[in-house]
PDB file of N, CA and C in Angstrom:
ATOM      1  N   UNK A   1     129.300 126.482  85.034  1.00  0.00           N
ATOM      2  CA  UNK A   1     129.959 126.396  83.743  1.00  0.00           C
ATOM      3  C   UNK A   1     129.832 127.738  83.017  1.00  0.00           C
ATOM      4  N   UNK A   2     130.396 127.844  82.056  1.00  0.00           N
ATOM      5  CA  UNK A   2     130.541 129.367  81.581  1.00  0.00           C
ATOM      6  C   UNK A   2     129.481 129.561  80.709  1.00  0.00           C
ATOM      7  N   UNK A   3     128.818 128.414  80.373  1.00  0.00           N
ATOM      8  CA  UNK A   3     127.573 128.321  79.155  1.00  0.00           C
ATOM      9  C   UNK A   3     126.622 129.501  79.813  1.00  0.00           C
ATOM     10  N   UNK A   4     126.193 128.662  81.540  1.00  0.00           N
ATOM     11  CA  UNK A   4     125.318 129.459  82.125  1.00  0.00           C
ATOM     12  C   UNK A   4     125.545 130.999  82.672  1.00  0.00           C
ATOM     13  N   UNK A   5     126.644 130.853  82.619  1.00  0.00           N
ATOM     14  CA  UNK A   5     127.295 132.693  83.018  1.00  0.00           C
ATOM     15  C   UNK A   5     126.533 133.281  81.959  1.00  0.00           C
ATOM     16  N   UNK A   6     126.901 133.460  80.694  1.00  0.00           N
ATOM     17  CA  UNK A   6     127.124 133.816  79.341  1.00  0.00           C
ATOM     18  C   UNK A   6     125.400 133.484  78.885  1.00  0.00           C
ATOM     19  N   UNK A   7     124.835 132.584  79.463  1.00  0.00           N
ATOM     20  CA  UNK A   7     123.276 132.572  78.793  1.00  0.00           C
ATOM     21  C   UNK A   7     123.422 132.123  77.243  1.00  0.00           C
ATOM     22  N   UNK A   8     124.759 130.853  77.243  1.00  0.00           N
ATOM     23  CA  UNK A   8     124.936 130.081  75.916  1.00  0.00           C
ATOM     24  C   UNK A   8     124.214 128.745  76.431  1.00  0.00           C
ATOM     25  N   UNK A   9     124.072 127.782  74.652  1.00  0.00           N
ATOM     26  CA  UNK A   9     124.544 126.490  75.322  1.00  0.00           C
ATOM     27  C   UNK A   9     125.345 125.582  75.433  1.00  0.00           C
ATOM     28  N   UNK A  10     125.439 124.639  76.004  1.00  0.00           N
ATOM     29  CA  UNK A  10     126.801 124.063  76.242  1.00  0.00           C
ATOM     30  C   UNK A  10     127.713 123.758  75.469  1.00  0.00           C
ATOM     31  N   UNK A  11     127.040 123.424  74.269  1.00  0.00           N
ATOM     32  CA  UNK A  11     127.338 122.308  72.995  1.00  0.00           C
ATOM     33  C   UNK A  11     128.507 123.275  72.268  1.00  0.00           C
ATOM     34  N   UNK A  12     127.711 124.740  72.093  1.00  0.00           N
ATOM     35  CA  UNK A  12     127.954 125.935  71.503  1.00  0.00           C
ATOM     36  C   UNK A  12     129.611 126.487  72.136  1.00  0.00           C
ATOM     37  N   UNK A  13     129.338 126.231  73.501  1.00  0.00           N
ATOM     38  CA  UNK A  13     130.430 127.122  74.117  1.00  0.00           C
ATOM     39  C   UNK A  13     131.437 126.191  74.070  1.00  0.00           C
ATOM     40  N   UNK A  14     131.167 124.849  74.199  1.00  0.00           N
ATOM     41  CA  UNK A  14     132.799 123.877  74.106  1.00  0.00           C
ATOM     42  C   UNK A  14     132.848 123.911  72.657  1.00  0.00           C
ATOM     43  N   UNK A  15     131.965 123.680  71.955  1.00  0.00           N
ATOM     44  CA  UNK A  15     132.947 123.864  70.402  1.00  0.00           C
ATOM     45  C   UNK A  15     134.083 125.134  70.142  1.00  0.00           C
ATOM     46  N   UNK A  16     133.164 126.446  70.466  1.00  0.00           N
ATOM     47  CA  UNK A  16     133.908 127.441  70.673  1.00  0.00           C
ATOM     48  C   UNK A  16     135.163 127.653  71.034  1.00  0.00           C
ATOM     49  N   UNK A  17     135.276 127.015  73.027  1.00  0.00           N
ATOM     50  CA  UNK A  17     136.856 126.872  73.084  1.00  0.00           C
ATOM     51  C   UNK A  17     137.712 125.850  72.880  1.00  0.00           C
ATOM     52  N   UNK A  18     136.943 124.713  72.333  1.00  0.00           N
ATOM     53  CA  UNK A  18     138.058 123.612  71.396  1.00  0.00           C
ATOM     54  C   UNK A  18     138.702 124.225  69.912  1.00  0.00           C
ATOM     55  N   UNK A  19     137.515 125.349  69.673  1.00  0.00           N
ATOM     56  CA  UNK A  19     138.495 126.168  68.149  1.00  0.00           C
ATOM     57  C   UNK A  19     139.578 126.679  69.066  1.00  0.00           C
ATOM     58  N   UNK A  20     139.112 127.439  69.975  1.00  0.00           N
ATOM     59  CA  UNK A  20     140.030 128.433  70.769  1.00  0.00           C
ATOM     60  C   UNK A  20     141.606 127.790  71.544  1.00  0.00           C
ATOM     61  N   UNK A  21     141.399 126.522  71.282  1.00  0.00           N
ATOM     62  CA  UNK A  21     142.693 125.753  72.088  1.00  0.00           C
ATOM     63  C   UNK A  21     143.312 124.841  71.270  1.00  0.00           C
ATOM     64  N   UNK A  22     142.831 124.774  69.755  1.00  0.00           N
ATOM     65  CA  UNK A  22     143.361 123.946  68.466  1.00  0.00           C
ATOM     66  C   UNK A  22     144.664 124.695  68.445  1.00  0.00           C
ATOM     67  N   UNK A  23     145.456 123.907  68.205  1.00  0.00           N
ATOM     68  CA  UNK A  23     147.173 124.765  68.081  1.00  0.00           C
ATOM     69  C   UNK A  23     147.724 123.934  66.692  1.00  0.00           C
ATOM     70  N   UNK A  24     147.186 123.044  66.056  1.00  0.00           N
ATOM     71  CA  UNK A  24     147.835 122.714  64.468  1.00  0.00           C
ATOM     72  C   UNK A  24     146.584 123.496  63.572  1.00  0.00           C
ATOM     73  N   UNK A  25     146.837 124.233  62.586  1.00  0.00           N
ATOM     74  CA  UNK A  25     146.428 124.873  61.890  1.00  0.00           C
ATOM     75  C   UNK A  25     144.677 124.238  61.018  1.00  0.00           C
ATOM     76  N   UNK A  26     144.921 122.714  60.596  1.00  0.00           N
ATOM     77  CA  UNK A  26     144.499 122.348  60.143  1.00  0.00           C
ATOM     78  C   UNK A  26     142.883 121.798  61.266  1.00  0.00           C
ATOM     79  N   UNK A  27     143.615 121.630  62.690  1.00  0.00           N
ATOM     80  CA  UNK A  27     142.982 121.252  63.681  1.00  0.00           C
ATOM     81  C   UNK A  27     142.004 122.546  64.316  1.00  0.00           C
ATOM     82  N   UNK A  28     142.061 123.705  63.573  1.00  0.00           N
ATOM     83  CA  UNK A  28     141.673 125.575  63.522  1.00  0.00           C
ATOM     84  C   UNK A  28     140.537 125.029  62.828  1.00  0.00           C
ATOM     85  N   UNK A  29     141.215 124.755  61.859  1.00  0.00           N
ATOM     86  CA  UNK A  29     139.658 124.494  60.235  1.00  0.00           C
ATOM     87  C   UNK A  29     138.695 123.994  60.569  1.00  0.00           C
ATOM     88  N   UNK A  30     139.137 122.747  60.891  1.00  0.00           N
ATOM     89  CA  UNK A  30     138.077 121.892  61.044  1.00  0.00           C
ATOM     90  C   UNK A  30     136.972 122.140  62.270  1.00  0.00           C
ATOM     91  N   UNK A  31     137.426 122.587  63.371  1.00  0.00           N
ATOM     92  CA  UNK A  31     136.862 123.156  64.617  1.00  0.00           C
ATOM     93  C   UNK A  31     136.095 124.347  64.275  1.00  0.00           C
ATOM     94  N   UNK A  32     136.590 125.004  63.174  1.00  0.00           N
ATOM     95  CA  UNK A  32     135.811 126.359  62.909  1.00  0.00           C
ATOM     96  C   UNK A  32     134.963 125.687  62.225  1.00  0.00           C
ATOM     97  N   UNK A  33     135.227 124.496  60.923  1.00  0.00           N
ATOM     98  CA  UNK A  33     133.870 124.154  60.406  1.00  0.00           C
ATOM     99  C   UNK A  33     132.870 123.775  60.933  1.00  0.00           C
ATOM    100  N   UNK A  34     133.071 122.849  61.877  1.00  0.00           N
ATOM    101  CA  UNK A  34     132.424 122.512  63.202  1.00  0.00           C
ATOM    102  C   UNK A  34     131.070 123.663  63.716  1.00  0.00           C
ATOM    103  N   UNK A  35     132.454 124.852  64.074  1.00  0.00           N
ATOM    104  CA  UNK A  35     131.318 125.672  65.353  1.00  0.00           C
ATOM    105  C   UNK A  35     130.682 126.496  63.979  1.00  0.00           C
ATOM    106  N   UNK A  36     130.958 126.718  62.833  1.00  0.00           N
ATOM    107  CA  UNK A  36     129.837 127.637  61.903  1.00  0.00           C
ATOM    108  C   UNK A  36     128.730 126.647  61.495  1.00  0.00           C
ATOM    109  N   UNK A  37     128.760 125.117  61.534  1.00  0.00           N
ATOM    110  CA  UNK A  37     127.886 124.706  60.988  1.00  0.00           C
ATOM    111  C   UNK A  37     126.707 125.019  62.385  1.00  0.00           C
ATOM    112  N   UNK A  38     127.471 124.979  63.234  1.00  0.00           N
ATOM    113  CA  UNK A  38     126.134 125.067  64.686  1.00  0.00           C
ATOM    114  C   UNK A  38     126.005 126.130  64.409  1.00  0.00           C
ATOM    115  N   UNK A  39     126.575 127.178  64.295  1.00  0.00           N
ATOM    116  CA  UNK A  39     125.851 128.679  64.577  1.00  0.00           C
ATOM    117  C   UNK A  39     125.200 128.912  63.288  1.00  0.00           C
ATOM    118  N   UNK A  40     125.728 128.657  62.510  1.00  0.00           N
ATOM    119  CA  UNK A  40     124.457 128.317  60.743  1.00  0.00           C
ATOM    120  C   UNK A  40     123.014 127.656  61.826  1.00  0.00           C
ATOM    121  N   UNK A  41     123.173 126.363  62.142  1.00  0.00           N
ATOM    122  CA  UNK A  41     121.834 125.820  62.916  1.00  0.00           C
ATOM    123  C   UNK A  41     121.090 126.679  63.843  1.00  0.00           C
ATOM    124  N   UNK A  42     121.993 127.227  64.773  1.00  0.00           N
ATOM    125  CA  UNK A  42     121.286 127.872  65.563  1.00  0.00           C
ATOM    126  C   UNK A  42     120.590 129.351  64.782  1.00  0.00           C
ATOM    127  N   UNK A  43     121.178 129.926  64.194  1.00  0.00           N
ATOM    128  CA  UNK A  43     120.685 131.005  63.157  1.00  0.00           C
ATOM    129  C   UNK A  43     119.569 130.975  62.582  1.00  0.00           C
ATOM    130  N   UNK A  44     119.232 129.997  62.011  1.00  0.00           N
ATOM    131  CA  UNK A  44     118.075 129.252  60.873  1.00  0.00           C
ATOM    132  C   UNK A  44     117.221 128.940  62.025  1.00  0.00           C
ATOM    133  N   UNK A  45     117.588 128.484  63.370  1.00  0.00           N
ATOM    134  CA  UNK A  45     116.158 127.883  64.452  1.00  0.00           C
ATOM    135  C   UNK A  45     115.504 129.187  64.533  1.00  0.00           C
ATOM    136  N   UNK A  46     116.039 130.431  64.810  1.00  0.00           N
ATOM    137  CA  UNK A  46     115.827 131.231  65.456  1.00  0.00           C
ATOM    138  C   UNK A  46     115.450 132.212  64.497  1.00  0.00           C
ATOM    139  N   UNK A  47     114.899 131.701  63.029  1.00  0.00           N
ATOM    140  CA  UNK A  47     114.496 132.672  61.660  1.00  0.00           C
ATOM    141  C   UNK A  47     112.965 132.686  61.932  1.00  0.00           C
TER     142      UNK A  47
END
C-alpha cells in the first residue's frame, strides 16, 4: 500500500486521496475538514 512506501499511516493517506478524488466542490471541504482535523491530531501527538 502506498502508506508503507511513503512511511505514512493508513488512515492519513486514504483521507488524503479521498480529498484528492472529491470532484463536487463541497465534497473538497468537507474531506479537507476531515484530513486537517487528523493532521491537527497527529501534530499535537507528536508536541
Amino acid at each position: 500500500m502506498i502508506a508503507e512506501q511513503i512511511g505514512g499511516e493508513q488512515e492519513t493517506v486514504l483521507i488524503c486521496l479521498a480529498t484528492d478524488k472529491a470532484k463536487i466542490p463541497q465534497d473538497q471541504a468537507l474531506w479537507a475538514n476531515i484530513e486537517k482535523g487528523i493532521m491537527d491530531a497527529v501534530y499535537m501527538e507528536y508536541q
